[in-house]
C-alpha atoms as a PDB file:
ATOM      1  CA  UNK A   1       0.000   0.000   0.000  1.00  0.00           C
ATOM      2  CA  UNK A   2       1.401   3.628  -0.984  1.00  0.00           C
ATOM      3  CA  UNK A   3       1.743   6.299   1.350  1.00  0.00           C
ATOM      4  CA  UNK A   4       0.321   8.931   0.170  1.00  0.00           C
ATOM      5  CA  UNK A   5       2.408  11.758   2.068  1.00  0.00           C
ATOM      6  CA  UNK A   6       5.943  10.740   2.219  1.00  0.00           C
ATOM      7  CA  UNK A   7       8.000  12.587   4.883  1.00  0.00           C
ATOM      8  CA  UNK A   8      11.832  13.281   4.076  1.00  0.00           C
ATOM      9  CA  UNK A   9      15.022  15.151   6.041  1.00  0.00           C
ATOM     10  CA  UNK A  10      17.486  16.948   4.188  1.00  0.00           C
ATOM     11  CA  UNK A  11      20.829  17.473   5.142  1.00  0.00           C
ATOM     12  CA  UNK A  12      23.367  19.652   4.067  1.00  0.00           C
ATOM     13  CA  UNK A  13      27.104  19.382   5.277  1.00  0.00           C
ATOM     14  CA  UNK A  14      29.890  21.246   4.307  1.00  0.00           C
ATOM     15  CA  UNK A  15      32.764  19.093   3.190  1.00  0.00           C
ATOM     16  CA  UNK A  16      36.492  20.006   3.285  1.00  0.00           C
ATOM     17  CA  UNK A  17      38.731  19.612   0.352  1.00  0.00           C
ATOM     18  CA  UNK A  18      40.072  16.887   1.689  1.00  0.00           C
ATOM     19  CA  UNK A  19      36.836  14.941   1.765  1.00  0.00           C
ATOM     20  CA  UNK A  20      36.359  14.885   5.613  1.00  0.00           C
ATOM     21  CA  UNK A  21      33.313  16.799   6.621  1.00  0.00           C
ATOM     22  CA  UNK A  22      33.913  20.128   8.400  1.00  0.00           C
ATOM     23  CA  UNK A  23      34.237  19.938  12.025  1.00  0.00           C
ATOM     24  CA  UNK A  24      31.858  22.091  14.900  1.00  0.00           C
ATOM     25  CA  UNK A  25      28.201  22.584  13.910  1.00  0.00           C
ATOM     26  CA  UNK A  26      28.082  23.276  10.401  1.00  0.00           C
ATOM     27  CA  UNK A  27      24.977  21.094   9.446  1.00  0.00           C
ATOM     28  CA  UNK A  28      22.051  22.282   7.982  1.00  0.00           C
ATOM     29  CA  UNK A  29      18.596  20.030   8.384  1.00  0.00           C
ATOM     30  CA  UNK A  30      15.655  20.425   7.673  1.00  0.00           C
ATOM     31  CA  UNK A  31      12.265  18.515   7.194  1.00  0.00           C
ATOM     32  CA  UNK A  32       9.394  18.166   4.209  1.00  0.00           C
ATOM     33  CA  UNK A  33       6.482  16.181   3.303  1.00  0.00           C
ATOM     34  CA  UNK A  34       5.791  15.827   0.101  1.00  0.00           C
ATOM     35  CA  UNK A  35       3.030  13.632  -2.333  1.00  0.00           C
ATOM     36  CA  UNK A  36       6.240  12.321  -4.238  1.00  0.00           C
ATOM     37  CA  UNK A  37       8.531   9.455  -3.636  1.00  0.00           C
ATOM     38  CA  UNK A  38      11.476  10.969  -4.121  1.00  0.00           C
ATOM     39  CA  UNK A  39      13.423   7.466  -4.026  1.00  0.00           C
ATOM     40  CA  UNK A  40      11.569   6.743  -7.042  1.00  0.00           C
ATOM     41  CA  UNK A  41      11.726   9.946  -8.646  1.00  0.00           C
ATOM     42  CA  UNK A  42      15.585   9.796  -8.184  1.00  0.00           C
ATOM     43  CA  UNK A  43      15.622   6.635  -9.594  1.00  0.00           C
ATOM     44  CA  UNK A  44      14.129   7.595 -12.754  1.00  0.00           C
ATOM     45  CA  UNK A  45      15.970  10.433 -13.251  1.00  0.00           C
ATOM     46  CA  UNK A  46      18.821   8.517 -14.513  1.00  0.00           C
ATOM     47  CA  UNK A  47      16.947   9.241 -17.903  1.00  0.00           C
ATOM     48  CA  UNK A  48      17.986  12.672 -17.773  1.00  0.00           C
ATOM     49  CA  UNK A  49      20.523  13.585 -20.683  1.00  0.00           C
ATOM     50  CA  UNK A  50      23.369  15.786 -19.935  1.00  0.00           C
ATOM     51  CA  UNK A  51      23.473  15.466 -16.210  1.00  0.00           C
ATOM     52  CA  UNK A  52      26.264  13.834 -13.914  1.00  0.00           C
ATOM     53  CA  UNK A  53      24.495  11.329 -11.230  1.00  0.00           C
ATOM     54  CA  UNK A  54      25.294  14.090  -8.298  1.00  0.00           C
ATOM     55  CA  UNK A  55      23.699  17.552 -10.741  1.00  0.00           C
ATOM     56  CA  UNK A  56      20.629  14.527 -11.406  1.00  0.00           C
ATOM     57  CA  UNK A  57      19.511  14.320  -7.168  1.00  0.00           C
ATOM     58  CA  UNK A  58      20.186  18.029  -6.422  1.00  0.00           C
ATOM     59  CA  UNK A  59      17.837  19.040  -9.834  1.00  0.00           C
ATOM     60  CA  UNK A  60      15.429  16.370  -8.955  1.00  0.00           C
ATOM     61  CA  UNK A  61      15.125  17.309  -5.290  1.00  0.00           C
ATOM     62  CA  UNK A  62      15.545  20.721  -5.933  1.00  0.00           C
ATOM     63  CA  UNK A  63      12.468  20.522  -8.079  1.00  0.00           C
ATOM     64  CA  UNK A  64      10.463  18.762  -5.631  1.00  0.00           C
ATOM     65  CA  UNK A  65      11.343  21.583  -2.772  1.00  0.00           C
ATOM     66  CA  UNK A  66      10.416  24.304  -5.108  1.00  0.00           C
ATOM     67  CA  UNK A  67       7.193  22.111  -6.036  1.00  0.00           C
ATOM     68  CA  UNK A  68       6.856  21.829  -1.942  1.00  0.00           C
ATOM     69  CA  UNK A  69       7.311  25.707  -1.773  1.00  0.00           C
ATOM     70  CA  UNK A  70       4.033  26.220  -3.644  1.00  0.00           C
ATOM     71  CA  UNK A  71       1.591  24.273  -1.926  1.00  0.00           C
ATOM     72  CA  UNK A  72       2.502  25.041   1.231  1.00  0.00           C
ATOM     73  CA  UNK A  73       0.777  28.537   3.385  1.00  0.00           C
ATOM     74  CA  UNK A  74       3.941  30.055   3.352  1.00  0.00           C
ATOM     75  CA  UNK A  75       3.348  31.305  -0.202  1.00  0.00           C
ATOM     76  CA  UNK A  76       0.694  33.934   0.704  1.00  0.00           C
ATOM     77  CA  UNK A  77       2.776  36.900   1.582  1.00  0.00           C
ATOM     78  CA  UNK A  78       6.832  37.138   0.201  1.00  0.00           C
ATOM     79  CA  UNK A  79       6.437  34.395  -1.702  1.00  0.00           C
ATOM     80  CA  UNK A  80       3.481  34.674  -3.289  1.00  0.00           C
ATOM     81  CA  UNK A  81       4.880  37.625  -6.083  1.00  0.00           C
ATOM     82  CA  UNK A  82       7.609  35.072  -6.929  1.00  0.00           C
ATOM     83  CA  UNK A  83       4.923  32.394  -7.730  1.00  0.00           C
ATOM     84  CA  UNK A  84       4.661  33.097 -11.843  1.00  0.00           C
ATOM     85  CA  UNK A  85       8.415  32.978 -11.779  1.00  0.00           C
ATOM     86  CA  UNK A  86       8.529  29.711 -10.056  1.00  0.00           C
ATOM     87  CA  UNK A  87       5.791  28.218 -11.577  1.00  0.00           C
ATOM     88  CA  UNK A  88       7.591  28.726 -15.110  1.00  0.00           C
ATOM     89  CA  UNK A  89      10.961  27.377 -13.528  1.00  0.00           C
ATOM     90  CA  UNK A  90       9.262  24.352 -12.520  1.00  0.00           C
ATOM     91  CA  UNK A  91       7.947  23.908 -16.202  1.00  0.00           C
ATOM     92  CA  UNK A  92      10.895  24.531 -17.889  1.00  0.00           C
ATOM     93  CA  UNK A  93      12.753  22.141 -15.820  1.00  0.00           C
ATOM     94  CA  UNK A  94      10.134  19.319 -16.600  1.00  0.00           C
ATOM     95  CA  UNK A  95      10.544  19.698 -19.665  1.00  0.00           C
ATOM     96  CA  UNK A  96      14.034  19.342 -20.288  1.00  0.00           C
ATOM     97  CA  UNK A  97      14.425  16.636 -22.833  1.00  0.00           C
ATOM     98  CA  UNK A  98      15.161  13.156 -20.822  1.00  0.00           C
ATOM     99  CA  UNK A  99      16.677  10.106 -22.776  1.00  0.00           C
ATOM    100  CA  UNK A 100      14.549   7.429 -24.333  1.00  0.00           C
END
């Protein structure tokens, strides 16, 4: 049986150039729910042309944040003049051309 609200935490970490991660709190976290499986979604986007596996996630979860972004309240005040723009960012980006 499918979930139908999936519930994901993102973390972002800093890592030094010589691959360790930065020491002392320099973690960013975070939490969404979303319709989307992003598991799956990053799966599939393996059909996307031009993209190296790591540019593939942060596009594909990028998308789905900014997708989050818009149905969420927080949209009705500073948000809510930026929602044309978005809204045509999120097309555009869906309809890059994937692989066959």
């Amino acid at each position: 049986m499918a979930c139908s609200k999936q519930r994901y935490r993102i973390t972002a970490s800093p890592i030094e150039s010589n691959g360790l991660p930065c020491s002392g709190r320099c973690t960013i976290e975070f939490e969404r729910t979303c319709d989307q499986d992003w598991m799956r979604l990053l799966e599939a986007s393996h059909r996307q042309r031009g993209l190296a596996g790591d540019d593939r996630a942060a596009l594909t979860i990028g998308l789905q944040l900014l997708k989050s972004l818009r149905h969420r309240g927080a949209t009705a005040s500073e948000l809510q003049s930026l929602q044309p723009q978005l809204d045509a960012l999120i097309e555009r980006i869906q309809s890059l051309p994937s692989a066959s």
